[in-house]
Structures are given as C-alpha cells and as structure tokens.
C-alpha atoms as a PDB file:
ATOM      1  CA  UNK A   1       0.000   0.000   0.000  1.00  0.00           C
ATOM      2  CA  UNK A   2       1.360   3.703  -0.619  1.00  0.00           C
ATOM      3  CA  UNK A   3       2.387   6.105   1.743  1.00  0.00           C
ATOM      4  CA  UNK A   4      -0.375   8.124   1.136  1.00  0.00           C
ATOM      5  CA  UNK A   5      -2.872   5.313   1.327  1.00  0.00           C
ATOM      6  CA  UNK A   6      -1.467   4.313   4.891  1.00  0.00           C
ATOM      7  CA  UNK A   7      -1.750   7.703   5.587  1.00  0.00           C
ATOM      8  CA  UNK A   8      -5.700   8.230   4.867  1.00  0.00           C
ATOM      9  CA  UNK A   9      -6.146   4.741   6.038  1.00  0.00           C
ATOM     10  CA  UNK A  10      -4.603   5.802   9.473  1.00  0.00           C
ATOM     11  CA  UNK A  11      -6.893   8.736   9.791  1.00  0.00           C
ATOM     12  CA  UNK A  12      -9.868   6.313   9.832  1.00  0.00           C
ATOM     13  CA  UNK A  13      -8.702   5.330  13.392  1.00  0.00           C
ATOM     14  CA  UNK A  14      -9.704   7.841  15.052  1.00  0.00           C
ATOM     15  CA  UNK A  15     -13.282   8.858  13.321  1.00  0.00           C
ATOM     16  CA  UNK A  16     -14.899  10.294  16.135  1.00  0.00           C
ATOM     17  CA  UNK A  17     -11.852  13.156  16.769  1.00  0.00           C
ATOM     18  CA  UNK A  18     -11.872  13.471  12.891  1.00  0.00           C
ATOM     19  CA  UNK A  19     -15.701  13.662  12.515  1.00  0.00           C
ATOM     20  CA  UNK A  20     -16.108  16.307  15.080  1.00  0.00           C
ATOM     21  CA  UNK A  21     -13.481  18.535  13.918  1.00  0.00           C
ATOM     22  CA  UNK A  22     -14.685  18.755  10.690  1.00  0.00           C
ATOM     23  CA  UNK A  23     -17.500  18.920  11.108  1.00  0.00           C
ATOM     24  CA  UNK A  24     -16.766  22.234  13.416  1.00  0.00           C
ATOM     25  CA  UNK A  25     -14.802  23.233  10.279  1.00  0.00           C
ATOM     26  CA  UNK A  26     -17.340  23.079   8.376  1.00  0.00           C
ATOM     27  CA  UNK A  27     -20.011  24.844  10.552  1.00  0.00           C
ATOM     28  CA  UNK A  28     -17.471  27.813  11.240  1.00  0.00           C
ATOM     29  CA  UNK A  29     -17.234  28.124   7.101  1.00  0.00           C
ATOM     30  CA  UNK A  30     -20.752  28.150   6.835  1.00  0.00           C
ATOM     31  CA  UNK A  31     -21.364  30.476   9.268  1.00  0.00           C
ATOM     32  CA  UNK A  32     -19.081  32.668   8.012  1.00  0.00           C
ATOM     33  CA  UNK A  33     -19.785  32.572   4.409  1.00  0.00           C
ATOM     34  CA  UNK A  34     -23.838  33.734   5.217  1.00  0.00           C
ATOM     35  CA  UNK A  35     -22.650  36.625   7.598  1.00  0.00           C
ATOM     36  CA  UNK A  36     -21.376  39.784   6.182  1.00  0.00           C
ATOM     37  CA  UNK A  37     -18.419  41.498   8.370  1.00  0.00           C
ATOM     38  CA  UNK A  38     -19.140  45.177   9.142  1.00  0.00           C
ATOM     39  CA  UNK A  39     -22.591  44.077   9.014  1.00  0.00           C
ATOM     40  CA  UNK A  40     -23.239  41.155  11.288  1.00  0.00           C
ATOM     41  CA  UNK A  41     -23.778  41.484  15.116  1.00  0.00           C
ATOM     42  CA  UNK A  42     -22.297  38.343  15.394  1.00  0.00           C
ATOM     43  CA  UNK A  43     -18.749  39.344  13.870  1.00  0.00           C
ATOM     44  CA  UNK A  44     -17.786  42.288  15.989  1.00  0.00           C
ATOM     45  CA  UNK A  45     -14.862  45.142  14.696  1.00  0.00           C
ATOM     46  CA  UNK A  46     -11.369  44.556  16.059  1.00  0.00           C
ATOM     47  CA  UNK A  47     -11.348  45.849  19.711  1.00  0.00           C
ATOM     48  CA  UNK A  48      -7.239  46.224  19.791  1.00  0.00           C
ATOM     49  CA  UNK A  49      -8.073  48.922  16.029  1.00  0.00           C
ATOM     50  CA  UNK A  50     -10.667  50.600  18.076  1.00  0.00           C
ATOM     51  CA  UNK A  51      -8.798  51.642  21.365  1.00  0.00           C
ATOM     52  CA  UNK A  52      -5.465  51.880  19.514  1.00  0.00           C
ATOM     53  CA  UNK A  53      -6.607  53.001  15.542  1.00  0.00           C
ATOM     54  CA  UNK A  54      -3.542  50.310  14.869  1.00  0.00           C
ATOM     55  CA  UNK A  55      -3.632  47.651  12.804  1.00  0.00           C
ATOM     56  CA  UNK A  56      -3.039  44.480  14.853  1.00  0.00           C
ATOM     57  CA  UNK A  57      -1.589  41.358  12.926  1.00  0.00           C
ATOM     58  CA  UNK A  58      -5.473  39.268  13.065  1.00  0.00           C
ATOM     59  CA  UNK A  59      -7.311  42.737  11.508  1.00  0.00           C
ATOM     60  CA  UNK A  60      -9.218  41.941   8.587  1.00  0.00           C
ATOM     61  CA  UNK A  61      -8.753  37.865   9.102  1.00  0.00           C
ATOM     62  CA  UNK A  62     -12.764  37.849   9.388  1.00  0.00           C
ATOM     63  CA  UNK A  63     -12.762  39.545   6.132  1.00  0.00           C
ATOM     64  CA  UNK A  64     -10.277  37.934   4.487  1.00  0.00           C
ATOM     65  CA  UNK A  65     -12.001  34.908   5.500  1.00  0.00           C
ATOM     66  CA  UNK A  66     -15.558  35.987   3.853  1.00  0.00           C
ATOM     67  CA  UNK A  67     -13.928  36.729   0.539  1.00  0.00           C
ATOM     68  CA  UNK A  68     -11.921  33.377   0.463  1.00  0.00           C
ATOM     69  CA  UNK A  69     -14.874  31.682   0.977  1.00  0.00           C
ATOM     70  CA  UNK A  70     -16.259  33.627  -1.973  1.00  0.00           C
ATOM     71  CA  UNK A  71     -13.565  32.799  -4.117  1.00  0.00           C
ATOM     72  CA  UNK A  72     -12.097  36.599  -3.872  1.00  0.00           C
ATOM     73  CA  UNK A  73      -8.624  35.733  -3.463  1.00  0.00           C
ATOM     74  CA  UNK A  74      -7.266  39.121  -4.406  1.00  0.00           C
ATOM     75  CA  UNK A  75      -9.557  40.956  -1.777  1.00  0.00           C
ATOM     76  CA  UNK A  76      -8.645  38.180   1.027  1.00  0.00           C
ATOM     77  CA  UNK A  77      -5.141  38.914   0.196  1.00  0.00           C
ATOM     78  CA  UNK A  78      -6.292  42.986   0.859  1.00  0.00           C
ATOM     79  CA  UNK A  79      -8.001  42.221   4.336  1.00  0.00           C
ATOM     80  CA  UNK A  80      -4.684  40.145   5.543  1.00  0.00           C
ATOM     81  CA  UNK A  81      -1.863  38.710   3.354  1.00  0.00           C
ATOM     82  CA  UNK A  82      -0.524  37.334   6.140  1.00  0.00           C
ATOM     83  CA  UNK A  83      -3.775  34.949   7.288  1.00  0.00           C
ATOM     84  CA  UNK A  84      -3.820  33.898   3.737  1.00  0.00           C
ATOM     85  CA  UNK A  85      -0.026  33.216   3.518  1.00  0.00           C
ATOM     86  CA  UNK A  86      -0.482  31.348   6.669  1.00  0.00           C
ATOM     87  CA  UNK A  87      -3.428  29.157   5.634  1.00  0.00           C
ATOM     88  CA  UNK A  88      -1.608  26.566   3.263  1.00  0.00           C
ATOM     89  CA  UNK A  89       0.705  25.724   6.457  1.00  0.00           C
ATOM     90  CA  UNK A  90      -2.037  25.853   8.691  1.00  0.00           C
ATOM     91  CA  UNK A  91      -3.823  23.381   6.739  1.00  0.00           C
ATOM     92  CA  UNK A  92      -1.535  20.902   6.895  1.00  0.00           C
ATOM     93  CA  UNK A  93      -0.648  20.900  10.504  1.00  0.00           C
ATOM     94  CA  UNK A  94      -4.249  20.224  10.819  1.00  0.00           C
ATOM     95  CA  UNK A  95      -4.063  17.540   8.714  1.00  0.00           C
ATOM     96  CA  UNK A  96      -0.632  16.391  10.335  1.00  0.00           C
ATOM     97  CA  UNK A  97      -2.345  16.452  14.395  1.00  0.00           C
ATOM     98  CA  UNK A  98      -5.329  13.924  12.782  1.00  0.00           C
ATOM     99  CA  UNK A  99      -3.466  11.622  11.513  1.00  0.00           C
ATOM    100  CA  UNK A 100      -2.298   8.832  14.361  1.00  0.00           C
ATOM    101  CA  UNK A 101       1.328   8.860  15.425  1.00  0.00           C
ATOM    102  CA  UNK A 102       4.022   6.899  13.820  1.00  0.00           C
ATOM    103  CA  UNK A 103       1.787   7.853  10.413  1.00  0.00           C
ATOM    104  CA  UNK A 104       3.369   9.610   7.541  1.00  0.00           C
ATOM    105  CA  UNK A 105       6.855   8.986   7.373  1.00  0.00           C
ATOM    106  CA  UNK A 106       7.224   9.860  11.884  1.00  0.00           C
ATOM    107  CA  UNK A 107       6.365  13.717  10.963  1.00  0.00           C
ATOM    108  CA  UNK A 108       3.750  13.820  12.950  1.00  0.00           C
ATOM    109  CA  UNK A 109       5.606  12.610  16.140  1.00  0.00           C
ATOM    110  CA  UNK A 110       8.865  14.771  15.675  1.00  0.00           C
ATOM    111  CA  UNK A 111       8.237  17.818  18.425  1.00  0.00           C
ATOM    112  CA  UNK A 112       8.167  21.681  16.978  1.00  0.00           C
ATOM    113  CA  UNK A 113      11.157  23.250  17.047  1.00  0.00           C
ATOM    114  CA  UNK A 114      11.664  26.084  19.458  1.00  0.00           C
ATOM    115  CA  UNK A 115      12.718  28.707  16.446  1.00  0.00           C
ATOM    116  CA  UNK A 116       9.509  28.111  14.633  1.00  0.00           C
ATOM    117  CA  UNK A 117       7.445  29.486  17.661  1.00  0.00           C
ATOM    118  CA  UNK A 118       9.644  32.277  17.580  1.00  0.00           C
ATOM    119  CA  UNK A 119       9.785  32.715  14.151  1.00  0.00           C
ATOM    120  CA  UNK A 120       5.871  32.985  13.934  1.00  0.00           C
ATOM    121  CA  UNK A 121       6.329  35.441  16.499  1.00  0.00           C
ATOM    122  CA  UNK A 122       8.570  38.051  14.500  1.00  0.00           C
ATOM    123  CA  UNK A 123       7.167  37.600  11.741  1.00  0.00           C
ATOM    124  CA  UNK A 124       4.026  39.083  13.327  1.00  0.00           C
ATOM    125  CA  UNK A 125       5.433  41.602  15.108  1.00  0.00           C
ATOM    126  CA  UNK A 126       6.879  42.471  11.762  1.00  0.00           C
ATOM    127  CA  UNK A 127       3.686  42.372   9.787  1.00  0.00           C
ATOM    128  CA  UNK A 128       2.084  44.434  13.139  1.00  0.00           C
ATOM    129  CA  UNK A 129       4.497  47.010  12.569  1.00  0.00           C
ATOM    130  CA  UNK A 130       4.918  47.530   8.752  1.00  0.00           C
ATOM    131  CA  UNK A 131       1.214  47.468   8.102  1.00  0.00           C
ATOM    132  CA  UNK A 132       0.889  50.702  10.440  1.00  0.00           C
ATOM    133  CA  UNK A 133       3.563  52.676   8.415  1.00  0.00           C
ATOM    134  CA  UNK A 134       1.947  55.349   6.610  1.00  0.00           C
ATOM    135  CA  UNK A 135       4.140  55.191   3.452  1.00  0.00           C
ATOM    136  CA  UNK A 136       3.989  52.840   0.075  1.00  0.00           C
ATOM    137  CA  UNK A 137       4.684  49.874  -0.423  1.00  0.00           C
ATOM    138  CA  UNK A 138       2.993  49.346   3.432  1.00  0.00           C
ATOM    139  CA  UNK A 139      -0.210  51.408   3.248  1.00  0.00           C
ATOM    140  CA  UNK A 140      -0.968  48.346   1.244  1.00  0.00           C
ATOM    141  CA  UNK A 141      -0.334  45.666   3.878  1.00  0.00           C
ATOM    142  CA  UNK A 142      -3.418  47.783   6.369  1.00  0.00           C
ATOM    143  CA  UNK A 143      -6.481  45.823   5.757  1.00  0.00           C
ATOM    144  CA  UNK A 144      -8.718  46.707   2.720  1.00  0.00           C
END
C-alpha cells in the first residue's frame, strides 16, 4: 500500500476526533460565508483597532475569511496577506495532528522546534508594525 494510502487509512482510526473537527470546520465556514463582516452582530470590529486606531496582525482575518470563501482571493489577500499566507501551512498541521502517530513517514511525532514558535512570532510583530507605516509599499499591507 502507498504512503499516502497508509496515511488516509490511518486517519480512519480515530473517526470520532476526525468527525467532530470537521464537522466544526465546516459549521465555522458556513457560518461565516452567510454573515457579512461590518454588518453582522455576530462578527464584531477589532477591539485592539478601536482603542489603539492600529492595525493588529489578526485585523481583517474575518474579512479575508468571507472573501476566500467567496472565491475573492485578491480581496482576502487585501483584508490580511498574512492569514492567507499562513493558511496553506495551517492546513496541513491540521491535517498532520489527525493523523495517528508513527503515520506519515514519523512527521507527525517529531516535536516543533523552538525557532519556529519564535519565528511565527517576528514575523508578526513584523507584519504588526509595517502594516501601520503610513508610506507605500505598506499602506498596502493595512487591511482593505
């Protein structure tokens, strides 16, 4: 059997945990695809942008959200290029924690480094900072 067969074979070990999460996936999508931001009551504004009028690193991740799930790639990338950079990575971590340990060649049971905590770290504090700088080429990383 392939690797890849193994590896969606192994996933089917654990159906409840796989089921549920999901399925919570796919409940959060729908419920954000039939809500408009700005407009909902149910997706408030970014409390950090109204005390501060900054830009925090998660503004315009609701939106950017929305217009994925629209199929507006170029106005998710607008809201926040970083959630969309970040989603292809996030994905398959996700995919990586449901799979069963000693699955996929043993990635899944290696531990995280220490410099990749860190490294998501800067890089926010980086995308925090340059997305509040008033000037081009940055004025276009503030949420659109």
């Amino acid at each position: 059997m392939s690797q890849w067969a193994e590896s969606l074979y192994a996933l089917s070990s654990r159906p409840l945990t796989t089921f549920l999460s999901l399925l919570l996936l796919l409940a959060g999508a729908v419920f954000l695809y039939l809500q408009v931001p700005g407009e909902s009551p149910w997706l408030p504004p970014c409390p950090f942008h109204r005390l501060t009028d900054l830009h925090c690193p998660g503004c315009g991740s609701t939106r950017a959200l929305h217009r994925l799930l629209h199929g507006d790639l170029a106005g998710a990338l607008r809201a926040n290029a970083l959630l969309v950079a970040s989603l292809p990575p996030l994905g398959f971590w996700y995919v990586l924690r449901l799979l069963p340990p000693g699955t996929w060649r043993g990635l899944r049971d290696k531990p995280t480094p220490r410099w990749l905590g860190w490294s998501v770290f800067v890089v926010c504090m980086l995308f925090f900072v340059l997305r509040n700088l008033p000037w081009k080429p940055f004025v276009w990383l503030a949420p659109g």
